[in-house]
Protein backbone atom coordinates (compact mmCIF):
# COMPACT_ATOMS: atom_id res chain seq x y z
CA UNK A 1 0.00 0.00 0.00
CA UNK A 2 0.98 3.35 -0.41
CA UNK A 3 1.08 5.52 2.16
CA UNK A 4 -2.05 7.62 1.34
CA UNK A 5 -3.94 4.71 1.37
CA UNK A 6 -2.90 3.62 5.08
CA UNK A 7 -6.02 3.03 7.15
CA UNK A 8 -6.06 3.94 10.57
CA UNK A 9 -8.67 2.11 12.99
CA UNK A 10 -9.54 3.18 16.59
CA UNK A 11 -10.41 -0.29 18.18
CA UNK A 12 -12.62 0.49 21.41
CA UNK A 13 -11.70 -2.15 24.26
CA UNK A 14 -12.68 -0.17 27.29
CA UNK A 15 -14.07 -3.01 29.33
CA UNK A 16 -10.24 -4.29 29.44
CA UNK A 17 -8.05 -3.00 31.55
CA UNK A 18 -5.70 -0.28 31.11
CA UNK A 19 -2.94 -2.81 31.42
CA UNK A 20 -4.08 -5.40 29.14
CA UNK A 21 -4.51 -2.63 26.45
CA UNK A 22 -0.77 -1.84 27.06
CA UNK A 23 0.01 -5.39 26.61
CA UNK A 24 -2.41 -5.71 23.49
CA UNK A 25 -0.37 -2.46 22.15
CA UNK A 26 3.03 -4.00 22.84
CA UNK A 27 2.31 -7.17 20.92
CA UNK A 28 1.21 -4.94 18.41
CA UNK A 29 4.40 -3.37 18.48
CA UNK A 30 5.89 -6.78 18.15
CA UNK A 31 4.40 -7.47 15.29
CA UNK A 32 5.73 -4.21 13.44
CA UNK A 33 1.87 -2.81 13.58
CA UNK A 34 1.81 0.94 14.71
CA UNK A 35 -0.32 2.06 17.34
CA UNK A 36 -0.70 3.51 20.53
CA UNK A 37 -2.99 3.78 23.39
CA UNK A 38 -5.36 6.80 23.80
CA UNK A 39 -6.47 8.30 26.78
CA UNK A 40 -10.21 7.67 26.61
CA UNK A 41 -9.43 4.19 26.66
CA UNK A 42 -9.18 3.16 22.71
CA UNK A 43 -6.00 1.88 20.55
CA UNK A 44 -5.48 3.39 17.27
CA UNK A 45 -4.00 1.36 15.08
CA UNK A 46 -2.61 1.73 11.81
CA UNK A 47 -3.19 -0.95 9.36
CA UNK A 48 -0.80 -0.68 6.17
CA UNK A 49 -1.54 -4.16 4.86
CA UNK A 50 -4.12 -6.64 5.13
CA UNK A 51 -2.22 -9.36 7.27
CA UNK A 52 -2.51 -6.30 9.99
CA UNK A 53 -6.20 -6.99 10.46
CA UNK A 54 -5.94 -10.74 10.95
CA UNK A 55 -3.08 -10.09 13.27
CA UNK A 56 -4.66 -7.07 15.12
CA UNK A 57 -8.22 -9.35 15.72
CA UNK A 58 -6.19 -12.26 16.68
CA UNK A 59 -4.14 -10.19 19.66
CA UNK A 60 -7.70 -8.14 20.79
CA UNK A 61 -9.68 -11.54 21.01
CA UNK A 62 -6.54 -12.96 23.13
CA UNK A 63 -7.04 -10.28 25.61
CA UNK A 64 -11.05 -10.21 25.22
CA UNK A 65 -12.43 -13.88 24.94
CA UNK A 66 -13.04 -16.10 27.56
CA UNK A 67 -10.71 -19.39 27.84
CA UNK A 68 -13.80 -21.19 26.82
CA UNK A 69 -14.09 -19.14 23.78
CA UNK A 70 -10.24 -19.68 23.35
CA UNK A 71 -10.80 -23.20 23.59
CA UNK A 72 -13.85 -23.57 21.15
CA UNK A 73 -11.58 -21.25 18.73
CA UNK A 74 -9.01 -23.56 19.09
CA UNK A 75 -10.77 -26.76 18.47
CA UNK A 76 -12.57 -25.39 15.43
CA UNK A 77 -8.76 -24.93 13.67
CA UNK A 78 -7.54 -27.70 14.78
CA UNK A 79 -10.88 -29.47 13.30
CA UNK A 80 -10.85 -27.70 10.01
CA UNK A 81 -9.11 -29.21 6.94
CA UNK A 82 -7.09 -26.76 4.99
């Protein structure tokens, strides 16, 4: 993508804590996926290619879904056939 065509998306996780949305912003980080934590409780990301979005639901559902929900999520990849 070029860079006027970078999307930026405010992701609001305010029922998490504030330190979970640090850690969600680190692994972001991690993963070479710009963002940053804003005051009212949202992270902005900035997605510059489409793997972003896969990666950036994959580390908010780690820090949002239940272990069941984990588990179920789990068991329906391990299940599929690819």
């Amino acid at each position: 993508m070029n860079p006027s065509s970078l999307i930026t998306l405010t992701v609001p996780i305010g029922s998490v804590s504030r330190c979970d949305r640090w850690l969600a912003c680190q692994r972001l980080q991690d993963l070479s996926i710009p963002c940053q934590c804003q005051s009212d409780g949202c992270l902005q990301v900035e997605i510059t290619h489409p793997i972003a979005i896969l990666q950036l639901r994959s580390v908010v559902q780690q820090i949002t879904a239940t272990r069941s929900e984990l588990i179920d999520w789990l068991e329906r990849c391990l299940d599929s056939d690819f």
